[in-house]
C-alpha atoms as a PDB file:
ATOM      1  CA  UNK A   1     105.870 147.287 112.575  1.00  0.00           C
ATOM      2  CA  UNK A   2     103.326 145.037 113.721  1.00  0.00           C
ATOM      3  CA  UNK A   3     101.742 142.262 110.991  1.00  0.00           C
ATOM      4  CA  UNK A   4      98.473 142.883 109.115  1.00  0.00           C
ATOM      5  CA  UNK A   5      95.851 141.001 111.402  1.00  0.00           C
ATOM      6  CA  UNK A   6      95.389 137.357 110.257  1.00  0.00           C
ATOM      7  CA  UNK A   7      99.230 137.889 108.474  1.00  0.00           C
ATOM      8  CA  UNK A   8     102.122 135.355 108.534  1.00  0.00           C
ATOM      9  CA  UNK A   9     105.252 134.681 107.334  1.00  0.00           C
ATOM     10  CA  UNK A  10     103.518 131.853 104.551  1.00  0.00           C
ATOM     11  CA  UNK A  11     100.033 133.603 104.458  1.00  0.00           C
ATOM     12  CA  UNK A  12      99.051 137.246 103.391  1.00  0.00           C
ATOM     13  CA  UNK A  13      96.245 139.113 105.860  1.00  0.00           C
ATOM     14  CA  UNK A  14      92.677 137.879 105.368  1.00  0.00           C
ATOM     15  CA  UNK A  15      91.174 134.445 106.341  1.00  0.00           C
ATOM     16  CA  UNK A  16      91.194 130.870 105.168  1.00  0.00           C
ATOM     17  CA  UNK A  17      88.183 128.538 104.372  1.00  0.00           C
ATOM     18  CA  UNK A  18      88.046 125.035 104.775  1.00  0.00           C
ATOM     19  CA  UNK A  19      84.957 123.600 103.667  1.00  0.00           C
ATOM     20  CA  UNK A  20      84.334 120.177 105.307  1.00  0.00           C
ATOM     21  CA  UNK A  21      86.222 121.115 108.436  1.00  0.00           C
ATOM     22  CA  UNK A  22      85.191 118.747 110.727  1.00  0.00           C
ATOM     23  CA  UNK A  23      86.065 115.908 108.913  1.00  0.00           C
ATOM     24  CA  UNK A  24      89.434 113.747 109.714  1.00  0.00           C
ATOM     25  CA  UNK A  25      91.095 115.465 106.804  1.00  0.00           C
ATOM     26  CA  UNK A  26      89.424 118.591 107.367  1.00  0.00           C
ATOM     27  CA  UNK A  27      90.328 119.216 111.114  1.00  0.00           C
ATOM     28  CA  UNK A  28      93.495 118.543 110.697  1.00  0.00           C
ATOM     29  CA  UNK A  29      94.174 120.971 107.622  1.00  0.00           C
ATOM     30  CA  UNK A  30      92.686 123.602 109.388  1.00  0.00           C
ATOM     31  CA  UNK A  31      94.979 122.772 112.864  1.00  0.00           C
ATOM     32  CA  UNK A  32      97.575 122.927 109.918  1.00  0.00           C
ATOM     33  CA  UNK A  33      96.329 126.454 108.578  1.00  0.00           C
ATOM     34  CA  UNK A  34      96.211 127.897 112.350  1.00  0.00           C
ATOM     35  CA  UNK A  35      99.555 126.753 112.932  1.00  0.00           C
ATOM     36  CA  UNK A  36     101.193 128.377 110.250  1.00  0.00           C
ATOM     37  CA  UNK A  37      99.673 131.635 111.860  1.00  0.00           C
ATOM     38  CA  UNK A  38      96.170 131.786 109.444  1.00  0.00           C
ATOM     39  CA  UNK A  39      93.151 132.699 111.032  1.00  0.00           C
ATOM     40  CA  UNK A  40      90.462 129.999 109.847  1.00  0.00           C
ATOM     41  CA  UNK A  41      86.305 129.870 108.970  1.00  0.00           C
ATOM     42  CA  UNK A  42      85.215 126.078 108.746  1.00  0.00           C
ATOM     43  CA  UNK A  43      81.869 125.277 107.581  1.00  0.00           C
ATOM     44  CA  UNK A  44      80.440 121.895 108.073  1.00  0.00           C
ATOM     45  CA  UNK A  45      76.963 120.481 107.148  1.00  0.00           C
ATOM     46  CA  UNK A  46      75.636 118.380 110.858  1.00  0.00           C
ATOM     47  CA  UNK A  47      78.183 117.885 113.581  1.00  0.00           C
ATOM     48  CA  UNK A  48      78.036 120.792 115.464  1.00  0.00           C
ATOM     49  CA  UNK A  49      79.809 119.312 118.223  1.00  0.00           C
ATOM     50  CA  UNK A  50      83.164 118.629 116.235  1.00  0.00           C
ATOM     51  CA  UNK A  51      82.814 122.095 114.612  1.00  0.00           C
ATOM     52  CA  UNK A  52      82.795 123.785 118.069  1.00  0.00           C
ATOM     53  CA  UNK A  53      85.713 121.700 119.450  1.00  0.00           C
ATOM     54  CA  UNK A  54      87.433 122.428 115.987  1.00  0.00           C
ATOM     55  CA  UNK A  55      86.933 126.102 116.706  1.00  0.00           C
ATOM     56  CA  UNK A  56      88.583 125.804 120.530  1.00  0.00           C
ATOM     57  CA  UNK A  57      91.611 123.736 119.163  1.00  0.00           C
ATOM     58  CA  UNK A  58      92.526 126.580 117.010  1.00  0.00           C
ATOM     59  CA  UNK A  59      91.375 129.221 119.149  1.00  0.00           C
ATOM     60  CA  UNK A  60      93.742 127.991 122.210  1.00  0.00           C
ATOM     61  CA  UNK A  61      96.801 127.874 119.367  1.00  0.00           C
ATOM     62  CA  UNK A  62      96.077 131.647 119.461  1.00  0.00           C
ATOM     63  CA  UNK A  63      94.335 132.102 115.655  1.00  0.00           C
ATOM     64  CA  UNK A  64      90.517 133.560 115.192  1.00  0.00           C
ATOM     65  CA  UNK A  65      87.902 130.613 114.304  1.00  0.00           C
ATOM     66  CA  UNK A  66      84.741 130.202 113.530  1.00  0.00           C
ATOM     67  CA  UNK A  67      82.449 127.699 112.094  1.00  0.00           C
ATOM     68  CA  UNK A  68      79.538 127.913 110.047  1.00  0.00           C
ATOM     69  CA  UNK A  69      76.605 125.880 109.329  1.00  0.00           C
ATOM     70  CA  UNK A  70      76.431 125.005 105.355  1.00  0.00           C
ATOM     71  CA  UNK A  71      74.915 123.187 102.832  1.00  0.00           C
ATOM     72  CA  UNK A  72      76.587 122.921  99.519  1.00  0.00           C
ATOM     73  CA  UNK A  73      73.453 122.234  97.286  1.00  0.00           C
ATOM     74  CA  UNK A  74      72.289 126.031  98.376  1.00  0.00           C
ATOM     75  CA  UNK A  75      73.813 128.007  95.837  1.00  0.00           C
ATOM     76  CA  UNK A  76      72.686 131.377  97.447  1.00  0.00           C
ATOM     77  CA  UNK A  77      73.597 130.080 101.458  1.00  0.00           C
ATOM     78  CA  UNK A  78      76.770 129.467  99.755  1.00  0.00           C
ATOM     79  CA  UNK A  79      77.227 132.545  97.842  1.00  0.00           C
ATOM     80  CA  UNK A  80      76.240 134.701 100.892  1.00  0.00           C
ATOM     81  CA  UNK A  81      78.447 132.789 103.511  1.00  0.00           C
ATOM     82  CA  UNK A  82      81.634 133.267 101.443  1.00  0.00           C
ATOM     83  CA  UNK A  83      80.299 136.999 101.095  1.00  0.00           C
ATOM     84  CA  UNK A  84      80.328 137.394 104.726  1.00  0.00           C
ATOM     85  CA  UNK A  85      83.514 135.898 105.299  1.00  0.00           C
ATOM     86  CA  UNK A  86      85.241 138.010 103.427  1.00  0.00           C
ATOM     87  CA  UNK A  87      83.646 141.201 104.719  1.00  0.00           C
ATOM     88  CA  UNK A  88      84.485 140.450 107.972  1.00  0.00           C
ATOM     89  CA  UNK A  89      88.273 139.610 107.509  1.00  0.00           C
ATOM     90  CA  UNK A  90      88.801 141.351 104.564  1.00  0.00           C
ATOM     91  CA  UNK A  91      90.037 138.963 102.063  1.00  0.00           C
ATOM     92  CA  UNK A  92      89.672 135.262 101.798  1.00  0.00           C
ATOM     93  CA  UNK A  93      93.570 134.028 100.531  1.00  0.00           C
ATOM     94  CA  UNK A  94      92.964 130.547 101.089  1.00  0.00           C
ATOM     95  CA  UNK A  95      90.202 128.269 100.295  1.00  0.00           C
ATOM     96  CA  UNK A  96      90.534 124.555 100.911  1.00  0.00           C
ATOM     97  CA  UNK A  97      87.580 121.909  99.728  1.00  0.00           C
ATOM     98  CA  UNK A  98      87.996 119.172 101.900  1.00  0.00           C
ATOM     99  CA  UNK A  99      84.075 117.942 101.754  1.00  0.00           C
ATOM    100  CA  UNK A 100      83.663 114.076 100.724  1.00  0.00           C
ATOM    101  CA  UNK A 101      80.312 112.448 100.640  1.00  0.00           C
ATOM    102  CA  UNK A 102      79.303 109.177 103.062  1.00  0.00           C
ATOM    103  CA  UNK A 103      78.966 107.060 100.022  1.00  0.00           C
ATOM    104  CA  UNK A 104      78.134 103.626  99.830  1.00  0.00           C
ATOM    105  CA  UNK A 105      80.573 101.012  98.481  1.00  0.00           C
ATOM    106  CA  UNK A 106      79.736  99.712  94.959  1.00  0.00           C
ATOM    107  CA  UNK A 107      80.421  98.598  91.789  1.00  0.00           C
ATOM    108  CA  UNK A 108      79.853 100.692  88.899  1.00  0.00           C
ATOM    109  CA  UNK A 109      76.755  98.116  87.895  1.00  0.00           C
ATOM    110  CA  UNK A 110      74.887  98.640  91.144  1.00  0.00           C
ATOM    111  CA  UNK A 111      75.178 102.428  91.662  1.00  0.00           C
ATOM    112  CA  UNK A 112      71.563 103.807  92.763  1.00  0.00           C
ATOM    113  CA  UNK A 113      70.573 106.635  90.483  1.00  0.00           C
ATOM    114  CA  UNK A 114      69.598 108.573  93.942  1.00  0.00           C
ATOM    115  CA  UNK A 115      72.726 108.334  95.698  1.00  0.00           C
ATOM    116  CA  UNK A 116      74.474 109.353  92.351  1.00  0.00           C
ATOM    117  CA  UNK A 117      72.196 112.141  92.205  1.00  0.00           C
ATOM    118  CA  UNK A 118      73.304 113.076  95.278  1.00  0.00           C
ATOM    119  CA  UNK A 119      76.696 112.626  95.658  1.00  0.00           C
ATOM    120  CA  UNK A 120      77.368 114.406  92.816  1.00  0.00           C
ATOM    121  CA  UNK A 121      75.214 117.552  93.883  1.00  0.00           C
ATOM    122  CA  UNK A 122      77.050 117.597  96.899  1.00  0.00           C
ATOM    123  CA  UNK A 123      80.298 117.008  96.197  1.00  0.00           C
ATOM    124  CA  UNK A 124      80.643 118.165  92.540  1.00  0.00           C
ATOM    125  CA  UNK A 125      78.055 120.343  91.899  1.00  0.00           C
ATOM    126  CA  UNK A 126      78.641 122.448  95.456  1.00  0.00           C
ATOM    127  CA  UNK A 127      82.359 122.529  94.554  1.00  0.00           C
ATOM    128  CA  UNK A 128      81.371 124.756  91.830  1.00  0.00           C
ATOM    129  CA  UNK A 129      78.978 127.430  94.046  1.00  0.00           C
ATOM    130  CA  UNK A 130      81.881 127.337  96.203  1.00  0.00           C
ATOM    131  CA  UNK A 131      84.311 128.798  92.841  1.00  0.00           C
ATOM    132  CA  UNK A 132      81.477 130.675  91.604  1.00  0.00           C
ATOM    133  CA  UNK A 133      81.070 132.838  94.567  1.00  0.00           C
ATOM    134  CA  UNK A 134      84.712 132.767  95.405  1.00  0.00           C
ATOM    135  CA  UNK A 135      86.663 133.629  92.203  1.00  0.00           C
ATOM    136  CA  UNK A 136      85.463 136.965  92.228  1.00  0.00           C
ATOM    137  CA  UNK A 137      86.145 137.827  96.144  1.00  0.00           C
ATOM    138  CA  UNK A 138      89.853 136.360  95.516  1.00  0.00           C
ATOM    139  CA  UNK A 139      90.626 138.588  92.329  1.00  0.00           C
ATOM    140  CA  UNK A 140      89.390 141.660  94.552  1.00  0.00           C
ATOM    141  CA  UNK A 141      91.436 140.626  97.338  1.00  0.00           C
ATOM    142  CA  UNK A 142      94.468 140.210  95.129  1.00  0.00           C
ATOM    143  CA  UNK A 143      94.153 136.622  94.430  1.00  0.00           C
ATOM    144  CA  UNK A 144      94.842 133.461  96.497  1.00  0.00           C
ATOM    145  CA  UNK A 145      94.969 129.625  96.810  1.00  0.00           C
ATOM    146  CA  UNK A 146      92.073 127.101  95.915  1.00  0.00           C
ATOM    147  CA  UNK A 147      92.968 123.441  97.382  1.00  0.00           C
ATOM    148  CA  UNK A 148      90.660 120.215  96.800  1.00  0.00           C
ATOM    149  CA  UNK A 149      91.290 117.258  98.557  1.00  0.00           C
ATOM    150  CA  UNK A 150      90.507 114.577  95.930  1.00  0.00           C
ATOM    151  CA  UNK A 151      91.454 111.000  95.408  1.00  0.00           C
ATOM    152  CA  UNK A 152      94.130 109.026  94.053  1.00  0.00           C
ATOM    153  CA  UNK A 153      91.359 106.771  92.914  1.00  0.00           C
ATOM    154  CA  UNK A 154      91.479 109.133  90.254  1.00  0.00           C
ATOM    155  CA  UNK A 155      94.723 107.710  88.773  1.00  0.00           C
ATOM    156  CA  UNK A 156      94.346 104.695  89.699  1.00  0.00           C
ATOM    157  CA  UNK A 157      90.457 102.683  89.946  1.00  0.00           C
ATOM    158  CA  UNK A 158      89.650 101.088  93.315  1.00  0.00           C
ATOM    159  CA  UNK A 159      87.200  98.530  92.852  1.00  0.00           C
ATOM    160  CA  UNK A 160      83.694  99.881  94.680  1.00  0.00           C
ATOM    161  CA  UNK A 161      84.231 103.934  95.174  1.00  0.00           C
ATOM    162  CA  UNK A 162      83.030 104.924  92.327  1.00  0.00           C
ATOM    163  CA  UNK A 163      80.986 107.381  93.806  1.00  0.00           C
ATOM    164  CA  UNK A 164      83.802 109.085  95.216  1.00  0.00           C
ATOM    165  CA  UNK A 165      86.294 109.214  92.248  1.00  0.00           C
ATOM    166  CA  UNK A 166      83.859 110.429  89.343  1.00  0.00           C
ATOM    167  CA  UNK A 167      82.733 113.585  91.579  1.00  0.00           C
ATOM    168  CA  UNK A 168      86.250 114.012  92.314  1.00  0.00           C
ATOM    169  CA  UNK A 169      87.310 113.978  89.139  1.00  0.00           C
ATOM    170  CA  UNK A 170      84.972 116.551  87.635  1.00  0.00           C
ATOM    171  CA  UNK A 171      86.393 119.097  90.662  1.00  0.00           C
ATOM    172  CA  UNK A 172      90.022 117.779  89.192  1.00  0.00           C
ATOM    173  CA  UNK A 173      88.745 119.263  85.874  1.00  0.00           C
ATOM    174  CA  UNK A 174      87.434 122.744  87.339  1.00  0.00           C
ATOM    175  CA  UNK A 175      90.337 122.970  88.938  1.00  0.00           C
ATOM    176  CA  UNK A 176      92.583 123.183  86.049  1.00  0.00           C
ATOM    177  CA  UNK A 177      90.006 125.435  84.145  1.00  0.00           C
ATOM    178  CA  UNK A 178      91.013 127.916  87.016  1.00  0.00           C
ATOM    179  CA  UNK A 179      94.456 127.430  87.097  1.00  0.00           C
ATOM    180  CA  UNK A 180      94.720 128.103  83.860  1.00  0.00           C
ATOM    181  CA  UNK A 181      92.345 131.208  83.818  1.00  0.00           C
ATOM    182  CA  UNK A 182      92.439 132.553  86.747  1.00  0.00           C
ATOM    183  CA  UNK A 183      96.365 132.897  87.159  1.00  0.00           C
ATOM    184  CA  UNK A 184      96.080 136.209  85.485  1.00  0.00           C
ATOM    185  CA  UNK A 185      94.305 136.878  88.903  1.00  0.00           C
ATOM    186  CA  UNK A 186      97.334 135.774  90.942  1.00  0.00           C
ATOM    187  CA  UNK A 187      94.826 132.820  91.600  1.00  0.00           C
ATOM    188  CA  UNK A 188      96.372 129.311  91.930  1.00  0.00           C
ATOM    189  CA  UNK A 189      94.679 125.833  92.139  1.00  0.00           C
ATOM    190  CA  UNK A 190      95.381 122.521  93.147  1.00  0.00           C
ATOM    191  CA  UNK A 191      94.615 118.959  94.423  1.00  0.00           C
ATOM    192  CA  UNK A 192      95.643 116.925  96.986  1.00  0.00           C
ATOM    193  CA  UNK A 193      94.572 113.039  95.708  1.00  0.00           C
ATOM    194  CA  UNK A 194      94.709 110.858  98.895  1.00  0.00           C
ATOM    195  CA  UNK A 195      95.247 107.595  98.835  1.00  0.00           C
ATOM    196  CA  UNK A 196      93.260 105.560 101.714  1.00  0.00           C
ATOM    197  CA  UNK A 197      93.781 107.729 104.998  1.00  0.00           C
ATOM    198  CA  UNK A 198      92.948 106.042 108.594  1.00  0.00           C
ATOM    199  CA  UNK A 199      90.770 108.510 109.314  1.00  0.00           C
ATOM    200  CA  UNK A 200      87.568 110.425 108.431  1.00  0.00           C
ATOM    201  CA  UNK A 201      84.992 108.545 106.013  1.00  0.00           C
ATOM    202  CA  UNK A 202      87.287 105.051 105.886  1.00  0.00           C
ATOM    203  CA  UNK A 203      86.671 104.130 109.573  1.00  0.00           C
ATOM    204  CA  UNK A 204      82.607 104.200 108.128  1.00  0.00           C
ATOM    205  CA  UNK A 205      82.999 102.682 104.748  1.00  0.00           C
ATOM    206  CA  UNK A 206      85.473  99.722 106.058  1.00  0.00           C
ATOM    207  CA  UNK A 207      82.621  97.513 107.837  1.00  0.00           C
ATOM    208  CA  UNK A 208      81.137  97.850 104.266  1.00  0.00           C
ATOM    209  CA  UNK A 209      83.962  96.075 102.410  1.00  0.00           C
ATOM    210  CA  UNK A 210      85.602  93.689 105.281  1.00  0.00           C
ATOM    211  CA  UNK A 211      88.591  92.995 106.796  1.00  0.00           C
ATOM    212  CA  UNK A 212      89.891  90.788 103.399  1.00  0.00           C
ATOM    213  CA  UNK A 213      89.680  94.064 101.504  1.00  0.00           C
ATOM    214  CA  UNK A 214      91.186  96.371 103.446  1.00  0.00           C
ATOM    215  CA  UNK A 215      94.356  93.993 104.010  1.00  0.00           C
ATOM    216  CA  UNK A 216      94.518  93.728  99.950  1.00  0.00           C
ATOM    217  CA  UNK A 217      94.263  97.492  99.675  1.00  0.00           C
ATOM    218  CA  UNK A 218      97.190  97.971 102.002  1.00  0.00           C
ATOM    219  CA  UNK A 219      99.108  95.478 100.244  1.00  0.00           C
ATOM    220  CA  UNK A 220      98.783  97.320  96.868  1.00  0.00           C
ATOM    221  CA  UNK A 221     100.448 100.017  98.152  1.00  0.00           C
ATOM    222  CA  UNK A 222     103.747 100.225  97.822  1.00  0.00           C
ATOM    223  CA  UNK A 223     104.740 101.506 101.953  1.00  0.00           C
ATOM    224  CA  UNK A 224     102.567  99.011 103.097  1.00  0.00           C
ATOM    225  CA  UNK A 225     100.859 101.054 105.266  1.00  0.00           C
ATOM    226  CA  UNK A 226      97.848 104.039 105.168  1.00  0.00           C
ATOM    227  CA  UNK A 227      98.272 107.375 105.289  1.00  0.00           C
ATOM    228  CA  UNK A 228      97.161 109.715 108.282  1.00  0.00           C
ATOM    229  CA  UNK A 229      95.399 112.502 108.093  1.00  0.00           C
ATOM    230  CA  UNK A 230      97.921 114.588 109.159  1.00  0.00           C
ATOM    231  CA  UNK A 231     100.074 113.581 106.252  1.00  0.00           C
ATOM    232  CA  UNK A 232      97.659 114.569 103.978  1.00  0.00           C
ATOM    233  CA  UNK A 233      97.065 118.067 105.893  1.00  0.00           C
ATOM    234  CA  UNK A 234     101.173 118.824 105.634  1.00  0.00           C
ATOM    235  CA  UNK A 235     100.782 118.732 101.249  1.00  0.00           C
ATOM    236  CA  UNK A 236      97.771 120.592 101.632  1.00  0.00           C
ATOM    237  CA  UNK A 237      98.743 123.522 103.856  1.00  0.00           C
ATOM    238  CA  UNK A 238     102.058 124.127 101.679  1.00  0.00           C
ATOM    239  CA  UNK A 239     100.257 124.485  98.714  1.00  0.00           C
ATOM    240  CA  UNK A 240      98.130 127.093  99.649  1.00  0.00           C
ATOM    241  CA  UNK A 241     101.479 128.839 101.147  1.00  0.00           C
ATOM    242  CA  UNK A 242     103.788 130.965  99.917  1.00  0.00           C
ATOM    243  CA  UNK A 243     106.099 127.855  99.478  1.00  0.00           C
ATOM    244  CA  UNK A 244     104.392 126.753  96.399  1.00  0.00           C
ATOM    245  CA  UNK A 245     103.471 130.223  95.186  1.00  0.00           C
ATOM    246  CA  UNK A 246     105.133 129.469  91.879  1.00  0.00           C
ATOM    247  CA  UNK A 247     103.179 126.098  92.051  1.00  0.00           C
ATOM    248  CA  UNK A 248      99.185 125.956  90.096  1.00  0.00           C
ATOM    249  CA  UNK A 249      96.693 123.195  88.127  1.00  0.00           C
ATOM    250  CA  UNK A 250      98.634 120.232  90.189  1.00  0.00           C
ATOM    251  CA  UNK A 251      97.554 116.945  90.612  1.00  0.00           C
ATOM    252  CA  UNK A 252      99.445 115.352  93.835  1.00  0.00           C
ATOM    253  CA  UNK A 253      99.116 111.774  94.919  1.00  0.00           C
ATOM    254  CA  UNK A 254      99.964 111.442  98.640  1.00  0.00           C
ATOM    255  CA  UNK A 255      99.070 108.060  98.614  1.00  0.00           C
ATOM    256  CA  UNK A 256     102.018 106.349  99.980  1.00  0.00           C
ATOM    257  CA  UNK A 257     102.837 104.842  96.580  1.00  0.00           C
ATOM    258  CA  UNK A 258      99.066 102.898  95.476  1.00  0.00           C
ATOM    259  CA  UNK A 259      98.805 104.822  92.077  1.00  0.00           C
ATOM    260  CA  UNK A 260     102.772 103.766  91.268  1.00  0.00           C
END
């Protein structure tokens, strides 16, 4: 007999969404998705030219893709897109947040009220329209995975990202409010907390902080090396799978050892 459309061995029928899918981190977790035979929605927020080569990379590996144009801070454009989604596959089993503002690099004393305003409607604030529409498509589909790529910043402080730990660290907190309610649901959630990642927002934020402090972040940690974004995509595909089905309200470093 011949496998539900969109079915595989480590995902049920339906769809996955990976908001923030054009990103370093993003693009490769949804190559990651396609390859274990998911069919994948991306949304991203500007770059509709890496959102249409995202969608023919996964397309040519045989899976259904699409991308979709979305901002986070529109509760209703969020609400409806998710909506749609799941219409049109039938279930959404996998959602993965890998959206991350272009922050500047500060120190706690300097942050700009507007940036913080902003960062943390983007990144904190539209994590939670993303649950608040979702949650109730997953328990009618039968339940599902919820991933958030955060930072290890969270468990350990790097001087100057500020901006990008204390968002992250109010998703951290959502997420184990619906890991622990939601499980009833056959609903799991989870984080992936990178370390630094050559890749995606650090090739932008490095000529901010110079070539001193990116040598002294490599040295404290403890493979002496970064990550790739593919490293980070591998963690984050096998916990939405079947694999860590017995797996929910996780914290994982992959951070090559800098929160140790």
């Amino acid at each position: 007999m011949a496998e539900p459309l969109g079915a595989s061995p480590e995902f049920p029928a339906g769809v996955a969404v990976v908001i923030g899918g054009t990103g370093g981190i993003g693009r490769a977790v949804c190559e990651g998705l396609a390859a274990k035979g998911c069919d994948v929605v991306l949304s991203f927020r500007s770059n509709q030219t890496a959102a249409d080569a995202t969608v023919d990379k996964l397309e040519a590996m045989g899976r259904r893709a699409e991308a979709v144009r979305l901002e986070l801070t529109d509760m209703d454009a969020v609400a409806a897109m998710l909506g749609a989604v799941a219409q049109r596959y039938g279930r959404i089993h996998t959602l993965v947040f890998a959206s991350g503002a272009d922050i500047t690099m500060t120190y706690v004393s300097r942050i700009d009220p507007d940036e913080w305003r902003r960062t943390i409607d983007g990144d904190l604030n539209g994590f939670f329209y993303v649950i608040r529409a979702l949650l109730p498509l997953m328990r009618a589909g039968g339940g599902g995975s919820i991933t958030a790529v955060t930072s290890a910043g969270i468990d350990k402080h790097p001087p100057l990202d500020i901006l990008s730990v204390a968002p992250k660290a109010g998703v951290e907190a959502l997420l184990r409010g619906i890991a622990r309610e939601e499980g009833r649901y056959n609903i799991r959630a989870n984080s992936v907390a990178p370390g630094v990642v050559d890749g995606g927002l650090f090739h932008r934020i490095e000529a901010q902080v110079g070539a001193e402090f990116v040598e002294a972040m490599k040295r404290n940690t403890a493979l002496r090396r970064f990550g790739s974004v593919e490293e980070i995509a591998n963690v984050t595909v096998f916990l939405a799978s079947s694999g860590a089905s017995y797996v929910t309200g996780q914290h994982l470093c992959v951070d090559g050892g800098y929160s140790v």
